[in-house]
Protein backbone atom coordinates (compact mmCIF):
# COMPACT_ATOMS: atom_id res chain seq x y z
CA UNK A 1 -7.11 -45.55 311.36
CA UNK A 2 -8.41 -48.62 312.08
CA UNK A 3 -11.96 -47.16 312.90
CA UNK A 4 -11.75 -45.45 309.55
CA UNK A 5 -11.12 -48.85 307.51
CA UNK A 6 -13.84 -50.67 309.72
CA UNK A 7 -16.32 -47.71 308.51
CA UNK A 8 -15.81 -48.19 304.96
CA UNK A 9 -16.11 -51.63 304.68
CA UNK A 10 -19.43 -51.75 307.36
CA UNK A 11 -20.79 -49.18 304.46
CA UNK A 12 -19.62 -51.49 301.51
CA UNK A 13 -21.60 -54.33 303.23
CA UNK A 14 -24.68 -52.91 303.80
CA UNK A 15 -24.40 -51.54 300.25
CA UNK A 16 -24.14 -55.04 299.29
CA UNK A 17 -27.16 -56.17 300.88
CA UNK A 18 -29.40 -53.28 299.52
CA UNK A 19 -28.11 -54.59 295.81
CA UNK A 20 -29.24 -57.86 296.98
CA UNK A 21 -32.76 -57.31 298.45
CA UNK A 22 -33.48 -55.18 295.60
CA UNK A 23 -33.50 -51.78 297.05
CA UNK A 24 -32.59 -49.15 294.66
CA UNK A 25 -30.30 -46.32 295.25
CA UNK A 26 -32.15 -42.76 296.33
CA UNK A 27 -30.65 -41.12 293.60
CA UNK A 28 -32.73 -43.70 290.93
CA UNK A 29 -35.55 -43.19 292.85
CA UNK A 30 -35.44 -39.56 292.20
CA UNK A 31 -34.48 -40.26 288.54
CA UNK A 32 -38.00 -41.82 288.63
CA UNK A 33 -40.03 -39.37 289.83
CA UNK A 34 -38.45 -36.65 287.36
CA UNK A 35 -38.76 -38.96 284.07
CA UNK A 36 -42.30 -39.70 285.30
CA UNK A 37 -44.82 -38.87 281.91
CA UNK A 38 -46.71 -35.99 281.59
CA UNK A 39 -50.07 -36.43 283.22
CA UNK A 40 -52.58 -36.69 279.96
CA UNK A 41 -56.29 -35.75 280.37
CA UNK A 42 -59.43 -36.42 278.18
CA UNK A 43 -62.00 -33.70 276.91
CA UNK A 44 -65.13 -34.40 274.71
CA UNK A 45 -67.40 -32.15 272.74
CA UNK A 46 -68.59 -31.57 269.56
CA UNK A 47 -70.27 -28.19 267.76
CA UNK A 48 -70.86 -28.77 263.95
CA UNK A 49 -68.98 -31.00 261.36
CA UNK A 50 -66.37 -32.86 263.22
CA UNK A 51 -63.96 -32.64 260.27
CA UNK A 52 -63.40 -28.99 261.46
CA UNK A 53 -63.06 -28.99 264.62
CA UNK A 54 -60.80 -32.27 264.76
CA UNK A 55 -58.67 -29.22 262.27
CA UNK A 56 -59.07 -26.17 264.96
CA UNK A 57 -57.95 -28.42 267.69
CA UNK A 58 -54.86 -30.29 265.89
CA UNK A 59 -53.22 -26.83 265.98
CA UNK A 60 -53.77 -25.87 269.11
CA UNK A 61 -50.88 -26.46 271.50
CA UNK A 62 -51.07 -28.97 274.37
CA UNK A 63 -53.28 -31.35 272.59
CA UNK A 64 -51.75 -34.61 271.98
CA UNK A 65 -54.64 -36.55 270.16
CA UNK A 66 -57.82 -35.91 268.43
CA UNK A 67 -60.50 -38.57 267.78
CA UNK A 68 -63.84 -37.98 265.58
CA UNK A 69 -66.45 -39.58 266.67
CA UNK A 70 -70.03 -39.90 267.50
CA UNK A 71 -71.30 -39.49 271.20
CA UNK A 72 -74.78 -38.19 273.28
CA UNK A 73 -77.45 -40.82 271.74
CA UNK A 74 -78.53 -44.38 272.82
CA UNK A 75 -77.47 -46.53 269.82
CA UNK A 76 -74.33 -48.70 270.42
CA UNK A 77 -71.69 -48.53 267.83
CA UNK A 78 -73.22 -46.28 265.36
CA UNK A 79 -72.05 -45.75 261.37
CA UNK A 80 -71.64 -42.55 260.39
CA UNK A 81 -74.80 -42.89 258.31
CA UNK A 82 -77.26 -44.38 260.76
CA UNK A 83 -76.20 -41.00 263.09
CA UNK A 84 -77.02 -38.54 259.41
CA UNK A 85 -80.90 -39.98 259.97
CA UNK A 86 -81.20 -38.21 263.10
CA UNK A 87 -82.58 -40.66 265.15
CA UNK A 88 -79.61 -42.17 267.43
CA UNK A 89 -79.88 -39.19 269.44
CA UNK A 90 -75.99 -38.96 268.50
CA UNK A 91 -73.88 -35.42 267.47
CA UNK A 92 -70.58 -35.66 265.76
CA UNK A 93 -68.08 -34.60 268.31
CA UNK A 94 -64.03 -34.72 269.32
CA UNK A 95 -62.27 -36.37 271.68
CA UNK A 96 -59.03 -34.90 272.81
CA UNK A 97 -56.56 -36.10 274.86
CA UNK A 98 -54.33 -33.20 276.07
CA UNK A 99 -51.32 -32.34 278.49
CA UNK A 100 -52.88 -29.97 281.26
CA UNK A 101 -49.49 -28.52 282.11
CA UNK A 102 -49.88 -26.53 278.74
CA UNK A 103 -53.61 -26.57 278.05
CA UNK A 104 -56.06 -26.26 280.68
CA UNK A 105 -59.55 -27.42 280.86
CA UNK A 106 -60.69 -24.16 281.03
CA UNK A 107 -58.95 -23.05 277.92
CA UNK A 108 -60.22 -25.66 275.70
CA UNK A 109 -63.89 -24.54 276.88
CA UNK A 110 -62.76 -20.59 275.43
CA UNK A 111 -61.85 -22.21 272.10
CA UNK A 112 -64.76 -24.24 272.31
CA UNK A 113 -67.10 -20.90 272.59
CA UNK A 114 -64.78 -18.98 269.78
CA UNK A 115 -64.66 -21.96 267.21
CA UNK A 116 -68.20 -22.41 266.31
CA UNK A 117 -71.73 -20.57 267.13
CA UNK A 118 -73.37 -22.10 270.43
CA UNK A 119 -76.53 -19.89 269.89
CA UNK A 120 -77.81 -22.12 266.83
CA UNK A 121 -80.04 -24.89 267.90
CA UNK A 122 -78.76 -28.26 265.38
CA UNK A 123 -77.26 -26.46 263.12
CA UNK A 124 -73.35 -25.06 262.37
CA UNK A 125 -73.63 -23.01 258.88
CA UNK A 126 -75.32 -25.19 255.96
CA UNK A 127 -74.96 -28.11 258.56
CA UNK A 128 -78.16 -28.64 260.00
CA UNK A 129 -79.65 -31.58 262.10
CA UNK A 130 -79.25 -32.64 265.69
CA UNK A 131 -76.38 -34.48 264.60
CA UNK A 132 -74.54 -31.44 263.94
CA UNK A 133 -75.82 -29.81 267.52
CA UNK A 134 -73.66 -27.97 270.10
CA UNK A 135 -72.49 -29.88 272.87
CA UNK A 136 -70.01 -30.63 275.77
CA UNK A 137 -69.95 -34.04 277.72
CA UNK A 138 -68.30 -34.33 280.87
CA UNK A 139 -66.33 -37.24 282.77
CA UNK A 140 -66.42 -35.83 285.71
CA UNK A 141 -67.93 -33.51 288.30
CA UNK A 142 -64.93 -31.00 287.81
CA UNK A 143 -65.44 -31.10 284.12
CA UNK A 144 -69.41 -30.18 284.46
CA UNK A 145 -68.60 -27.46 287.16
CA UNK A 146 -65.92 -25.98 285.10
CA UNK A 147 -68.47 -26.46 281.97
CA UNK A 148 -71.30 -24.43 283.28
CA UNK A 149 -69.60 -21.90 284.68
CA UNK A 150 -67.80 -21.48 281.18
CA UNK A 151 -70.98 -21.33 279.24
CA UNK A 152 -72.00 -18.60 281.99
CA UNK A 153 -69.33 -16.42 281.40
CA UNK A 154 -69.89 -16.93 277.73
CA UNK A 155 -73.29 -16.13 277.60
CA UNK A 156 -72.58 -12.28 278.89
CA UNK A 157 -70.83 -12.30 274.94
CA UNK A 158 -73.66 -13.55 272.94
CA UNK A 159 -76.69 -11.40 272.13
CA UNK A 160 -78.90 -14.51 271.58
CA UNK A 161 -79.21 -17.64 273.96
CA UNK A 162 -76.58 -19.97 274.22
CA UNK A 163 -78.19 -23.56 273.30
CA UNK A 164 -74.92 -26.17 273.88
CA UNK A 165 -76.13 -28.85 275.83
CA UNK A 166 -73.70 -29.94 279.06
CA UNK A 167 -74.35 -33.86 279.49
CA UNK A 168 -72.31 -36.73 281.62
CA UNK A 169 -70.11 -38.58 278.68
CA UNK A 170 -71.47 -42.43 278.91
CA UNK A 171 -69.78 -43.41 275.59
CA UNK A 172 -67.95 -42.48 273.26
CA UNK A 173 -67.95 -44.49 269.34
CA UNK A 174 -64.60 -43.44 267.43
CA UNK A 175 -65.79 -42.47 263.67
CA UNK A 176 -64.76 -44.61 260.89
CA UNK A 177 -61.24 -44.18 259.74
CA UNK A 178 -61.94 -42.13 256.58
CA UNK A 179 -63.08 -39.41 258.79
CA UNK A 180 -59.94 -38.99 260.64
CA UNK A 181 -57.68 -36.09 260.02
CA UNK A 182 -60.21 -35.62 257.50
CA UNK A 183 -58.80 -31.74 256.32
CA UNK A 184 -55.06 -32.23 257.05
CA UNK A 185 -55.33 -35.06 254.35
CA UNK A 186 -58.16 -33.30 251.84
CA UNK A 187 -57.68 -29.86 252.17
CA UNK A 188 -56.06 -29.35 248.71
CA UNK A 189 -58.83 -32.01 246.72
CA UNK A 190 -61.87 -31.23 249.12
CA UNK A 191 -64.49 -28.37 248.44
CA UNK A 192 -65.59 -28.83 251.68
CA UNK A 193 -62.18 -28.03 253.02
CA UNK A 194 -60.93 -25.84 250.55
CA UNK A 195 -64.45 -23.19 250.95
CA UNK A 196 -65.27 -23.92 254.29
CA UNK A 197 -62.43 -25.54 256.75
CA UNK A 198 -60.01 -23.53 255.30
CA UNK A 199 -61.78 -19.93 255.81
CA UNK A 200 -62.64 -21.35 259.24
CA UNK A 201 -58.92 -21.69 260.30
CA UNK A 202 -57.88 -18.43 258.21
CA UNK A 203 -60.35 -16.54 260.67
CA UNK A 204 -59.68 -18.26 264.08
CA UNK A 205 -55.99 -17.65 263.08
CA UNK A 206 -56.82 -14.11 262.74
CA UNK A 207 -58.44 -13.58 265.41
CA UNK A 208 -55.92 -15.22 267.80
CA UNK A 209 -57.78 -18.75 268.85
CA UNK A 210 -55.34 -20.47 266.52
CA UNK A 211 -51.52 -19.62 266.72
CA UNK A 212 -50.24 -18.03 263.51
CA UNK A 213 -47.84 -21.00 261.76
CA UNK A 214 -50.17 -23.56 262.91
């Protein structure tokens, strides 16, 4: 009996002490680890008007963000209108932040090759200019590998050349704020949403890229 009560107050003490020196209990460690957050991961491309595909990629599940902007040139901090002369060497693109646990890397790169025409060199529809080119920019070597191989696999679906350029991301300029969930916010007042964005979505939806509801 004795033993017994000399055990449980040996345990209380040393209890104590861990309290003290600031060790936390195993089981809050574990609590921890399982309220960790969701690892988040970056992707960057661009393939026509920004304003539609920052709208394709909104409803697509897994991304958390989406960021127009202007990336691929030389000219630091660039207005929307110095990129329209063509000479900054800039495209309008995306930048989406995403949870990889639902969307993969790989995924994004199928939408990619679905949501716009990769075989037209500057140009998406009545957009035309090098500012409006197709285009994927990597941070990483994983990102390139898994990049190329993509545009391999989706070149066995086009009948003419695939011409989206695959180029290391060395900056990326976030578009001025009027271009930000540009369609989400203009679809009912905008022609340009209302007779092109909107059609856009309508056919991705029907075709699957897009989930129906979204």
């Amino acid at each position: 009996m004795l033993n017994g009560v000399f055990m449980k107050h040996f345990i209380a003490l040393i209890a104590t002490a861990a309290a003290v020196c600031g060790f936390a209990p195993l089981a809050n460690a574990q609590d921890k680890t399982t309220n960790a957050p969701a690892k988040i991961e970056t992707a960057t491309f661009g393939g026509g008007c920004f304003w539609c595909a920052e709208a394709i990629f909104q409803r697509i599940p897994g991304v958390k963000t989406v960021t127009s902007g202007y990336a691929g040139g030389t000219v630091p901090n660039p207005s929307y209108e110095q990129v329209h002369t063509g000479t900054t060497g800039h495209a309008e693109v995306i930048q989406i932040t995403y949870d990889p646990a639902i969307l993969s890397y790989d995924k994004i790169l199928e939408i990619f090759w679905e949501a716009d025409d990769p075989t037209t060199l500057n140009r998406q529809g009545n957009d035309e200019g090098p500012q409006y080119r197709s285009i994927i920019l990597y941070s990483d070597d994983a990102q390139k590998k898994a990049a190329e191989a993509s545009k391999a696999a989706a070149a066995k679906k086009f009948t003419k050349k695939i011409v989206t350029e695959i180029v290391p991301l060395n900056a990326f300029y976030s578009a001025e704020d009027y271009h930000k969930n540009y369609y989400n916010q203009h679809k009912d007042d905008g022609a340009y949403c209302q007779f092109v964005i909107g059609p856009h979505l309508q056919k991705l939806i029907r075709e699957g890229v897009i989930p129906q509801g979204k």
